[in-house]
Protein backbone atom coordinates (compact mmCIF):
# COMPACT_ATOMS: atom_id res chain seq x y z
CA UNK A 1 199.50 -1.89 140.16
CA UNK A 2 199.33 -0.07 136.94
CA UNK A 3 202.00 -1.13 135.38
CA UNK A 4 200.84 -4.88 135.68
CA UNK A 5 197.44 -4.05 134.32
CA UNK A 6 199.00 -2.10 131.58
CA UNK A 7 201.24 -5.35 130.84
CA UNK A 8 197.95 -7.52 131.40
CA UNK A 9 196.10 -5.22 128.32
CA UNK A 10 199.10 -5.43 126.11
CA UNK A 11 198.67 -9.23 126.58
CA UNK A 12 195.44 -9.73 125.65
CA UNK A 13 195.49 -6.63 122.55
CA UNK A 14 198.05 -9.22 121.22
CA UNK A 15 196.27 -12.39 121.43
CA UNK A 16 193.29 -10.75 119.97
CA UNK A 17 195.78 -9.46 117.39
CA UNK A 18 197.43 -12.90 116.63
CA UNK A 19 193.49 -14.45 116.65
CA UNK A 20 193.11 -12.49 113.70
CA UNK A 21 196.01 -12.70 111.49
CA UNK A 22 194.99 -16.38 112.48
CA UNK A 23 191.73 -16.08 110.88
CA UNK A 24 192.75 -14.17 107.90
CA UNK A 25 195.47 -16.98 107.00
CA UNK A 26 193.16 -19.37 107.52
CA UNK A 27 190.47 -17.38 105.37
CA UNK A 28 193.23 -16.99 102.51
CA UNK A 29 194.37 -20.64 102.76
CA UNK A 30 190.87 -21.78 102.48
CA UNK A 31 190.01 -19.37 99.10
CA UNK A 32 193.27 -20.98 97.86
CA UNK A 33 192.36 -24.32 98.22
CA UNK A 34 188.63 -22.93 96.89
CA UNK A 35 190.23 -21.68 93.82
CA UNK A 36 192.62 -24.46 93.26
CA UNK A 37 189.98 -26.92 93.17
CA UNK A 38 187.70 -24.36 90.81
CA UNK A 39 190.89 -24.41 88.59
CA UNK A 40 190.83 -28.27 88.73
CA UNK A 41 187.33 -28.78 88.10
CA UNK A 42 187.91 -26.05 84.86
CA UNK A 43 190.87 -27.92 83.86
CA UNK A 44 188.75 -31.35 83.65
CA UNK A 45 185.50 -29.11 81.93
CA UNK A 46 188.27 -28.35 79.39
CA UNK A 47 189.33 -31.65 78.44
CA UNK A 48 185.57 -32.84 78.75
CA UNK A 49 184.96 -29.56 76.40
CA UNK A 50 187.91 -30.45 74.12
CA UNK A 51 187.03 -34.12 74.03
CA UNK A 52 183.48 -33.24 73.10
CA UNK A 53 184.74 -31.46 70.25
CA UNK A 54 186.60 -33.84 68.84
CA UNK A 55 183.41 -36.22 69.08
CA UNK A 56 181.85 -33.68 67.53
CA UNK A 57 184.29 -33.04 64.63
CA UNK A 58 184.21 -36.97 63.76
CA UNK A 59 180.75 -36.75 63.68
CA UNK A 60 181.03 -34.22 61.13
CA UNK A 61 183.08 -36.49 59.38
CA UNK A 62 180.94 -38.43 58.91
CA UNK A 63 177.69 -36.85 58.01
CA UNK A 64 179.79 -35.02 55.73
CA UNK A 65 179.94 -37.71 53.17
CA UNK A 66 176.46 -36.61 52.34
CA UNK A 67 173.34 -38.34 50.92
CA UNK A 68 171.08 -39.52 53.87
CA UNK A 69 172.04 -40.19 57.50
CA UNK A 70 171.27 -43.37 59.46
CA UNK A 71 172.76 -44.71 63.21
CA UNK A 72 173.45 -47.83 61.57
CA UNK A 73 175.84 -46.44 58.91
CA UNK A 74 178.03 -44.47 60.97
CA UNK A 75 179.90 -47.74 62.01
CA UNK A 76 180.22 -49.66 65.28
CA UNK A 77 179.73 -48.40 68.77
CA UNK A 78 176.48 -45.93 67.25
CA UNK A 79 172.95 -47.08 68.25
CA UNK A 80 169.84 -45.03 68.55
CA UNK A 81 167.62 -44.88 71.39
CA UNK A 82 163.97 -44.64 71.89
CA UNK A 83 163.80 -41.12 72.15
CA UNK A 84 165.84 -40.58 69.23
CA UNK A 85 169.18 -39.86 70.32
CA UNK A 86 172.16 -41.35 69.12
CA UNK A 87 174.59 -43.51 71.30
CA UNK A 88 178.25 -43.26 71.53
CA UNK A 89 179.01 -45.71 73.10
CA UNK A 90 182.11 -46.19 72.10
CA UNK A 91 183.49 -42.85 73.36
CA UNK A 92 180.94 -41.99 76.23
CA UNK A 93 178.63 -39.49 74.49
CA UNK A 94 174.95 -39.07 73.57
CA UNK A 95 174.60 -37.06 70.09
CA UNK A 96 171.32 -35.01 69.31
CA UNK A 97 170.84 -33.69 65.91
CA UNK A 98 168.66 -30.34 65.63
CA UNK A 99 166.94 -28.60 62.94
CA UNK A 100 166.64 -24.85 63.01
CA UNK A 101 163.74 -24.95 65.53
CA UNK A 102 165.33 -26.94 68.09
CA UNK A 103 163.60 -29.96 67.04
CA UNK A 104 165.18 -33.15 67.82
CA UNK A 105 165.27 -34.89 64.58
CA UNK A 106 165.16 -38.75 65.22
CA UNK A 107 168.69 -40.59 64.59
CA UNK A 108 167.15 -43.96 63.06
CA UNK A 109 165.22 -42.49 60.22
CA UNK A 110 166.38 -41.16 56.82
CA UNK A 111 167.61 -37.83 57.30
CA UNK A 112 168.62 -35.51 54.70
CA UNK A 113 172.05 -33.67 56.22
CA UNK A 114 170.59 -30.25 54.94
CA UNK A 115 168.25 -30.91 57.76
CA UNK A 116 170.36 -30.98 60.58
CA UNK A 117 171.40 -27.48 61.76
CA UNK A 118 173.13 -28.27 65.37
CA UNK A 119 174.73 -31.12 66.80
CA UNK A 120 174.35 -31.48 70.63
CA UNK A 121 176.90 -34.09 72.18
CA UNK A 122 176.71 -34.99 76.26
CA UNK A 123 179.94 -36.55 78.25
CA UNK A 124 178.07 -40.02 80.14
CA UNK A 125 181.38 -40.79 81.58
CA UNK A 126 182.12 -37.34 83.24
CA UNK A 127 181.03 -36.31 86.36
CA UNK A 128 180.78 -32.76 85.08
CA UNK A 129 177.55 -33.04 83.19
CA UNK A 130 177.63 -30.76 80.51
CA UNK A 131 177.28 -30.45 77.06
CA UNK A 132 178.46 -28.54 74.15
CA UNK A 133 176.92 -27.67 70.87
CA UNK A 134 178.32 -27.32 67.43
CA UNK A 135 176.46 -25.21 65.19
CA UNK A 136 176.78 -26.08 61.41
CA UNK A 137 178.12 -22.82 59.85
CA UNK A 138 177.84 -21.13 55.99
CA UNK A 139 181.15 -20.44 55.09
CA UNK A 140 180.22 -19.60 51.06
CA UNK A 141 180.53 -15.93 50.78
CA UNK A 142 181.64 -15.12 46.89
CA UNK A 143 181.14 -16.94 43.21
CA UNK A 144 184.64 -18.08 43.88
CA UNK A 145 183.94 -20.45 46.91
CA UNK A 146 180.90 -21.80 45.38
CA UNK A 147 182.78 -22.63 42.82
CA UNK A 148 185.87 -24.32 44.28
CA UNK A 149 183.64 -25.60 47.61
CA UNK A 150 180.80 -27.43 45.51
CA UNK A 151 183.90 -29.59 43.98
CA UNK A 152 183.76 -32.23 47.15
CA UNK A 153 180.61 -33.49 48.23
CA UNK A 154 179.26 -33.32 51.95
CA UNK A 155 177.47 -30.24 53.56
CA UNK A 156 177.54 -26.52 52.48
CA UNK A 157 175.19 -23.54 52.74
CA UNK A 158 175.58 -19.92 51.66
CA UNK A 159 176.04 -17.01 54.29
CA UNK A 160 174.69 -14.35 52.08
CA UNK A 161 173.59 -13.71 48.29
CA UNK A 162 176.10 -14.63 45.82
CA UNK A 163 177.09 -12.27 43.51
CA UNK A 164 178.98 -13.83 40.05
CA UNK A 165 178.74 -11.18 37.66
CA UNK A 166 182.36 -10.88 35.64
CA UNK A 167 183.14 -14.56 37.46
CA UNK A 168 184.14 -17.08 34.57
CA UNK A 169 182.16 -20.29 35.91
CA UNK A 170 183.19 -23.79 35.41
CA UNK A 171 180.28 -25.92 35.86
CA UNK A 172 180.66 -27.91 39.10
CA UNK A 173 179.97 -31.71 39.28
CA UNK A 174 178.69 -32.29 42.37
CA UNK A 175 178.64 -35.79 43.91
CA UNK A 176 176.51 -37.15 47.30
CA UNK A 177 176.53 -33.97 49.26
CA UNK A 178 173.84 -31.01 50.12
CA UNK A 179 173.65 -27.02 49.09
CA UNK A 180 171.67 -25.41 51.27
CA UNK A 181 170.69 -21.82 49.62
CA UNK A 182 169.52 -20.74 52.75
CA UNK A 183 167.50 -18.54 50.89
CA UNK A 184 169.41 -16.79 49.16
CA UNK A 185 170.61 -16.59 45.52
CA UNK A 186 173.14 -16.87 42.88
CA UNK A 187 172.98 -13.44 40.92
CA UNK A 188 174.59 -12.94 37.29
CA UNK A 189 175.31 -16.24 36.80
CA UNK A 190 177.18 -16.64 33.15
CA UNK A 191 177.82 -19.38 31.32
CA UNK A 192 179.33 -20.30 28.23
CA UNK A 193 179.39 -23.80 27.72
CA UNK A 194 181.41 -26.26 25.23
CA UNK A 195 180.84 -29.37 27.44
CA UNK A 196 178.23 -32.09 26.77
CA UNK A 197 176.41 -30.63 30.32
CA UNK A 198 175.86 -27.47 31.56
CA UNK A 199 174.41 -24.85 33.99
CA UNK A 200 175.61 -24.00 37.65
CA UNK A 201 176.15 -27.95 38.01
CA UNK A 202 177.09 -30.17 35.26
CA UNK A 203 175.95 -33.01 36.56
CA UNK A 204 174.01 -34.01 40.17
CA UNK A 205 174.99 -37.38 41.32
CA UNK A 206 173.30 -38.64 44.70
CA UNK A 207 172.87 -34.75 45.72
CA UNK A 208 170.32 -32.22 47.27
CA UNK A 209 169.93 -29.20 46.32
CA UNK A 210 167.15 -26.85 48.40
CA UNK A 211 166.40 -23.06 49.51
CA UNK A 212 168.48 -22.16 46.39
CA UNK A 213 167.42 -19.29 43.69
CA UNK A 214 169.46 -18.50 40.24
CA UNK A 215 168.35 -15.03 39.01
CA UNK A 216 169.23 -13.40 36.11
CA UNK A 217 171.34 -16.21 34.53
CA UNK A 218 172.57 -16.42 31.09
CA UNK A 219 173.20 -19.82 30.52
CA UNK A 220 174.21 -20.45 26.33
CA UNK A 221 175.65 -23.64 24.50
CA UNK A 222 178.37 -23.23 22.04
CA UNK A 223 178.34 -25.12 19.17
CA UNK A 224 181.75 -24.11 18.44
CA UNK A 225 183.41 -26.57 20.90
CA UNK A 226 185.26 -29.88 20.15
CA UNK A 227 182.83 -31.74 22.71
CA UNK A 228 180.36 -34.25 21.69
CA UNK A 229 177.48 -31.94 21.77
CA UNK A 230 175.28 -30.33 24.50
CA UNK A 231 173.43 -33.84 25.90
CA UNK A 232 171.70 -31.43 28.59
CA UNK A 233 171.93 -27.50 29.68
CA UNK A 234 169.65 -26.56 33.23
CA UNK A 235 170.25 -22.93 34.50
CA UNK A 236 170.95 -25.53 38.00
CA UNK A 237 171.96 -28.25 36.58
CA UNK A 238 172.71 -30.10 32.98
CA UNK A 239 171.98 -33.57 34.19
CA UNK A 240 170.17 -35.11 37.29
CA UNK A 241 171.41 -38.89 38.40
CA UNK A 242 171.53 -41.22 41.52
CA UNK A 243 168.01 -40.42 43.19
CA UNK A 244 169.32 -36.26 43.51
CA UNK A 245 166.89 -33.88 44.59
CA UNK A 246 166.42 -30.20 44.09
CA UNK A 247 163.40 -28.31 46.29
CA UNK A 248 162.30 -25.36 46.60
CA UNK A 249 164.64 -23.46 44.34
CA UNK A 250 163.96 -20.77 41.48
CA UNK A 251 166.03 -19.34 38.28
CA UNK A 252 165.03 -16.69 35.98
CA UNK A 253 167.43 -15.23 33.24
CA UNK A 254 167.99 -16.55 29.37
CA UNK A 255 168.75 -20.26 28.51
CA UNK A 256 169.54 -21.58 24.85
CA UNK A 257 170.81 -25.17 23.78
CA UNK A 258 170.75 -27.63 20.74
CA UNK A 259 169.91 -30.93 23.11
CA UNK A 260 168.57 -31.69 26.32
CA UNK A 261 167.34 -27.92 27.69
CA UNK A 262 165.17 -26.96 30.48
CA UNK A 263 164.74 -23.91 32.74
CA UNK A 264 166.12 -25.34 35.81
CA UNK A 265 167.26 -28.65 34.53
CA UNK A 266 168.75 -30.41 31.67
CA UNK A 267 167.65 -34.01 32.19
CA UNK A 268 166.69 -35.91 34.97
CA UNK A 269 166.68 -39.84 34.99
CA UNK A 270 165.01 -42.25 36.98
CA UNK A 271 165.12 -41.78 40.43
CA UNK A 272 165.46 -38.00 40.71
CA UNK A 273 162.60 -35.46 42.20
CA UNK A 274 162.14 -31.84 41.40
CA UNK A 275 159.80 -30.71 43.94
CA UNK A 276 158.20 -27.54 44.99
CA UNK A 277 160.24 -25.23 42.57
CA UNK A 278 159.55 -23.12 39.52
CA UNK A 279 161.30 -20.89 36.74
CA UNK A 280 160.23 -17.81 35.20
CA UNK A 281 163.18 -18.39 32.38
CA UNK A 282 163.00 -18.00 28.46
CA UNK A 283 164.15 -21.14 26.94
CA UNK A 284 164.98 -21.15 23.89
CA UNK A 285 167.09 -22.54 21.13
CA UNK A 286 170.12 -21.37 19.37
CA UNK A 287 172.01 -24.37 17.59
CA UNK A 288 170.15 -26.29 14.81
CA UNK A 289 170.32 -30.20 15.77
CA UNK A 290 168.15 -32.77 14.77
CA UNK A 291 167.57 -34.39 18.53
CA UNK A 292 166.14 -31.92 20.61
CA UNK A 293 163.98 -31.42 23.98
CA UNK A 294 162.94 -28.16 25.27
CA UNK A 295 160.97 -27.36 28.89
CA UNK A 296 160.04 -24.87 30.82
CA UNK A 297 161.33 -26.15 33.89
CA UNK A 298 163.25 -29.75 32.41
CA UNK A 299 164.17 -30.54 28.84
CA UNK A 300 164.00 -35.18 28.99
CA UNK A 301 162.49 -36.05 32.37
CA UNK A 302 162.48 -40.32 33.27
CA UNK A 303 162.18 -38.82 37.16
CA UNK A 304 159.42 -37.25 39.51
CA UNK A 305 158.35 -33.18 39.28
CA UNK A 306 155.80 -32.21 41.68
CA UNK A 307 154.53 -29.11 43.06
CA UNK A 308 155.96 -26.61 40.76
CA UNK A 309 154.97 -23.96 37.84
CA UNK A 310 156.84 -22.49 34.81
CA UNK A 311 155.78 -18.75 33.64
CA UNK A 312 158.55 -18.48 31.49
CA UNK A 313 158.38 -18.74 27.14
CA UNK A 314 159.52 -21.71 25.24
CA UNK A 315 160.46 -21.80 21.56
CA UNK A 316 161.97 -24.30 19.33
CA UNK A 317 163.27 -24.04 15.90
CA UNK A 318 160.68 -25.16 13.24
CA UNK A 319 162.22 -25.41 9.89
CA UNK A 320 159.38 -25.70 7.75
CA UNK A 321 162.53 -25.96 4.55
CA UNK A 322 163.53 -28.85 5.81
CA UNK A 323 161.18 -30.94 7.91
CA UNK A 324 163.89 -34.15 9.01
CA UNK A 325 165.37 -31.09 11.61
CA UNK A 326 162.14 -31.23 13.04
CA UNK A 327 160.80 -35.15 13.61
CA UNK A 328 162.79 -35.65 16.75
CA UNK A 329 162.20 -32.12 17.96
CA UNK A 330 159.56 -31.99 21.25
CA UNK A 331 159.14 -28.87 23.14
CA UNK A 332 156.83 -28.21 26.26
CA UNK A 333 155.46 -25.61 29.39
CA UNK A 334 156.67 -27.87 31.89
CA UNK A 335 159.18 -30.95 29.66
CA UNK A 336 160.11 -31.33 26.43
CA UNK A 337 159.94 -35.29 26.88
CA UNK A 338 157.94 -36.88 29.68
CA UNK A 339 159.71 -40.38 29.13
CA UNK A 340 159.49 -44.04 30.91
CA UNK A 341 159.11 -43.63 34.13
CA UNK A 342 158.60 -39.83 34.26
CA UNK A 343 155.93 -38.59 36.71
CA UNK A 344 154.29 -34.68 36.38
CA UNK A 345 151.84 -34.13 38.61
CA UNK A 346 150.22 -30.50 40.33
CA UNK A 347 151.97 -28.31 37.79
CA UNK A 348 150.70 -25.39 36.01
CA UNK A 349 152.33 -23.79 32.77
CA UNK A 350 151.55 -19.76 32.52
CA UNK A 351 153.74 -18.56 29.49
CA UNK A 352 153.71 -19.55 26.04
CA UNK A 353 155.14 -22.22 24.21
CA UNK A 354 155.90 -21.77 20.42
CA UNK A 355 157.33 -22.68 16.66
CA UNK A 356 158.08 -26.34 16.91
CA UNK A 357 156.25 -29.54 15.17
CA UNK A 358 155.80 -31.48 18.15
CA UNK A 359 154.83 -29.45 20.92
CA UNK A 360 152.68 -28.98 24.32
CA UNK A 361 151.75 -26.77 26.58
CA UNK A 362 152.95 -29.50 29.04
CA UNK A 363 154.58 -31.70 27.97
CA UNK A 364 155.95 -31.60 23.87
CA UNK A 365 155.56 -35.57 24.34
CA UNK A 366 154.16 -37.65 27.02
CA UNK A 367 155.05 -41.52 27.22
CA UNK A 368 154.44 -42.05 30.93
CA UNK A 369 152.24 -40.52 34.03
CA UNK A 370 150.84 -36.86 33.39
CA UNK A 371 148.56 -35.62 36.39
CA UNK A 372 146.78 -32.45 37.72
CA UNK A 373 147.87 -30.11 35.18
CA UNK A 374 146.67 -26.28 34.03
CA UNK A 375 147.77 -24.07 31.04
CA UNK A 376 146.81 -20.83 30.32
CA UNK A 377 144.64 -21.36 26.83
CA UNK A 378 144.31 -17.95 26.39
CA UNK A 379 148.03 -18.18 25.42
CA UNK A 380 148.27 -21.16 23.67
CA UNK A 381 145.51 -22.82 21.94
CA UNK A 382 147.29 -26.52 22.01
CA UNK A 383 146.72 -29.69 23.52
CA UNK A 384 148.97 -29.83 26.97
CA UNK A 385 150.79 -33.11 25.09
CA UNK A 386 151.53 -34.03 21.09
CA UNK A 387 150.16 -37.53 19.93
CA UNK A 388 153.53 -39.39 19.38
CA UNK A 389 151.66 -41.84 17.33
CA UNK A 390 150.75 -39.03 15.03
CA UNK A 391 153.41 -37.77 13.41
CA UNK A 392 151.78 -36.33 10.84
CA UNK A 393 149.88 -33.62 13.01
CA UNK A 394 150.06 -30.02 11.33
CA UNK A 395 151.20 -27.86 14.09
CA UNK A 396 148.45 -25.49 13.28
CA UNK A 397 145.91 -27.75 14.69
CA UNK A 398 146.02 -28.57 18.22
CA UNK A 399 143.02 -29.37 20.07
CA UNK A 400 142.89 -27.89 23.59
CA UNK A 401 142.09 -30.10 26.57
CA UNK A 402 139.58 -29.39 29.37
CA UNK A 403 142.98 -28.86 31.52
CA UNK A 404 143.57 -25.53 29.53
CA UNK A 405 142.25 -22.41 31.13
CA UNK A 406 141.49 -18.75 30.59
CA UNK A 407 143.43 -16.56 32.32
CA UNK A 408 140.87 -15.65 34.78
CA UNK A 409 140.16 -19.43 35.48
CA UNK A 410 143.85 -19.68 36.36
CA UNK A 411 143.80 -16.90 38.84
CA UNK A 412 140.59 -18.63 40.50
CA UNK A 413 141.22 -20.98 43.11
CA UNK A 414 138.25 -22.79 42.54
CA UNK A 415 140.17 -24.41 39.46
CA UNK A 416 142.45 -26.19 41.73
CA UNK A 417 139.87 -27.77 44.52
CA UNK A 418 141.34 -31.09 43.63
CA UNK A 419 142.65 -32.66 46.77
CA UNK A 420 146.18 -33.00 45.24
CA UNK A 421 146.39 -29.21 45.39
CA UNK A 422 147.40 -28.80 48.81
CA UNK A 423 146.81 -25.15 49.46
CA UNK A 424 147.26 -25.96 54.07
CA UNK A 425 151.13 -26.41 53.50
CA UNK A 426 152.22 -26.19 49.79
CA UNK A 427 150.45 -23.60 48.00
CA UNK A 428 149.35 -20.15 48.04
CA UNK A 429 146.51 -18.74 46.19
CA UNK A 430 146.50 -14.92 45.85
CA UNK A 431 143.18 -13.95 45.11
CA UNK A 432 141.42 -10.22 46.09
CA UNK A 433 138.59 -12.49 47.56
CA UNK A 434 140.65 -14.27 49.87
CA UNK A 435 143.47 -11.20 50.60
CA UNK A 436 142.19 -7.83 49.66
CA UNK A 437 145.09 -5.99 50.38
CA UNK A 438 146.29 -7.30 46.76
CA UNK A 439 144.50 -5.42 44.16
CA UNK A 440 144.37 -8.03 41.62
CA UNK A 441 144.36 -12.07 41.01
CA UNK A 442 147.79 -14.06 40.41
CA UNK A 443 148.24 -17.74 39.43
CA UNK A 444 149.10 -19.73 42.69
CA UNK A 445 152.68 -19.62 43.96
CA UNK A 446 154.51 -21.79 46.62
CA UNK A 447 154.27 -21.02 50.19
CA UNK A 448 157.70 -21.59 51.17
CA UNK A 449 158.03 -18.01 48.81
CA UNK A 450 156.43 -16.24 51.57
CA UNK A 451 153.88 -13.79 50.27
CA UNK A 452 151.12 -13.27 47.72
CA UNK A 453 153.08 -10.50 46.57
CA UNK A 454 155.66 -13.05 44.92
CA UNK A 455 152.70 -15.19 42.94
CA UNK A 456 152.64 -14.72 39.11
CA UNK A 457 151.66 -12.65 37.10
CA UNK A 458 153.89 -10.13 38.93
């Protein structure tokens, strides 16, 4: 009897046994098939992923071409939605453009490419569901790429401050794209120019150019080249064209031409906006030519400058020996010529203009729009613009204009209550009064500069 119950408990010890080896096999066939179908699902996420991309990258393309963006130029198949978003539909995908924020930034309305800092795209036709994000990098590290980079058009930013000391720079014409400065700035800039425009551009054709400062530039004609002459020298650019814009940039450093010279830029035609900048550059000449136009901030302007101040000095060349040098000679604060259609409005001039027949603490001559203007009279006892219909004015007298202030009425912010002064988003006024950590008044600056400690006089 005990050997049958002993047989009887071997029995069931192995069908318990085989019941689990069972169960494991089963377990391990079944996390198999669970990871095989995980690898599947992957495997599809991947091409959805890698598809994405490429929908991604030919969106790139296209926004890279620069200027402004709409839905309808981007060819068929792209439409833009209520909300804002654009449609693929074409290749299955929604597309969300992003500023830095996270801000949507709607698809159907002009939109400057500098502006866009992500692109989100979304798979409709997948059943995964997901999206992916490109982030629009700064790749321009060194003088060197800036150079060679600002050659095409499209999108670029800088990564970090650009130093271009001991760099030989070949002025850089730079057709419809964007340079975001991000910020920061181009230090040591040199250049020694032979070519009818000059500066850190030659020439600005259909382009932006924001968040950007120049510092410490020296920035010289020379006569001595077989060119046709300097026709316009900018410590940004020589020449402005196609409806280009520059904001909220900066340059400081030394600047001398025998044309077209301004702090920041050369000449800017019809169509063009300098907006929300300034210059704290000394302009100045160093060639003797009979056609010249010197500025503070732009040397011939036929375009639009808002929002921005020049602290910098400005001399001609008067040659009281010989006075035919000096009939087409106009030098200003802000432009040497304000001409047909050229708009100036909320500008101020802080530094001091000097030694030419036809000057202005402005403007050296105005033929078009002039608005909402200060000068510091305290500096120069001129009118802000020269009477073009009197040549004959003796530069010694220049009547000043209820526009020119002391310095004390500059530094007062009850000088610039006119509306047009917008001190909510686009001015700063540093004033003990208003911020007493600052232990004395400064002209206004721009806000976008970020403290009170950066307003002039610094």
């Amino acid at each position: 009897m005990k050997i049958k119950k002993s047989k009887a408990s071997v029995l069931v010890a192995s069908l318990i046994i085989m019941g689990i080896v069972l169960i494991a096999s089963l377990s391990i066939a079944f996390v198999a098939v669970k990871e095989r179908r995980a690898s599947i699902e992957e495997s599809k996420t991947t091409v959805v992923f890698q598809s994405a991309d490429q929908a991604v990258e030919a969106m790139m393309a296209k926004i890279y071409r620069g200027g402004f963006l709409y839905a309808n130029q981007l060819g068929v198949g792209y439409s833009c939605d209520a909300s804002g978003i654009l449609i693929d539909s074409t290749h299955g995908y929604t597309i969300e453009f992003l500023d830095n924020n996270s801000n949507r930034i709607f698809c159907n309305t002009s939109v400057s490419i500098g502006d866009i800092a992500r692109i989100k795209v979304t798979s409709t036709t997948s059943q995964v569901g997901r999206a992916i994000e490109a982030k629009i990098g700064c790749d321009i590290t060194t003088c060197q790429q800036l150079n060679s980079h600002l050659t095409a058009g499209g999108y670029h930013c800088l990564a970090n401050d650009i130093p271009c000391a001991g760099v030989y720079w070949n002025p850089v014409w730079f057709s419809h794209g964007v340079l975001d400065g991000k910020g920061f700035v181009v230090k040591n800039l040199t250049v020694s120019a032979f070519n009818s425009y000059a500066g850190l551009f030659s020439t600005l054709s259909n382009a932006t150019v924001k968040n950007l400062g120049i510092v410490n530039a020296n920035v010289q004609y020379d006569p001595s080249g077989t060119g046709y002459g300097n026709w316009g020298t900018g410590i940004l650019a020589g020449v402005m064209t196609s409806y280009s814009l520059v904001s909220n940039c900066y340059t400081s450093g030394d600047i001398g031409g025998d044309g077209y010279e301004g702090g920041i830029i050369g000449q800017m035609y019809e169509g063009t906006r300098l907006d929300q900048s300034y210059s704290t550059a000394k302009v100045h000449v160093n060639y003797a030519n009979k056609e010249r136009f010197f500025g503070g901030l732009v040397g011939y302007n036929q375009g639009n400058i808002t929002n921005s101040y020049s602290t910098g000095n400005v001399s001609g060349n008067y040659f009281a020996s010989d006075p035919t040098y000096n009939t087409t000679q106009f030098t200003g604060g802000i432009v040497g010529y304000n001409g047909i259609p050229g708009t100036i409005s909320n500008v101020y001039f802080g530094g001091t203009v000097r030694d030419s027949l036809q000057l202005g603490t402005i403007a050296g001559a105005n033929m078009s729009n002039l608005f909402n203007y200060f000068y510091n009279v305290d500096k120069n006892p001129c009118t802000a613009a020269y009477d073009y219909s009197n040549h004959s004015l003796p530069i010694t007298s220049c009547p000043s204009l209820t526009n020119g202030k002391t310095t004390s009425e500059m530094e007062d912010n009850s000088t610039y209550s006119d509306p047009s002064w917008n001190f909510d988003t686009i001015w700063l006024m540093a004033k003990p009064n208003i911020y007493p950590f600052i232990s004395s008044s400064h002209y206004p600056c721009l806000k976008w500069q970020g403290s009170v400690d950066y307003c002039p006089p610094y």
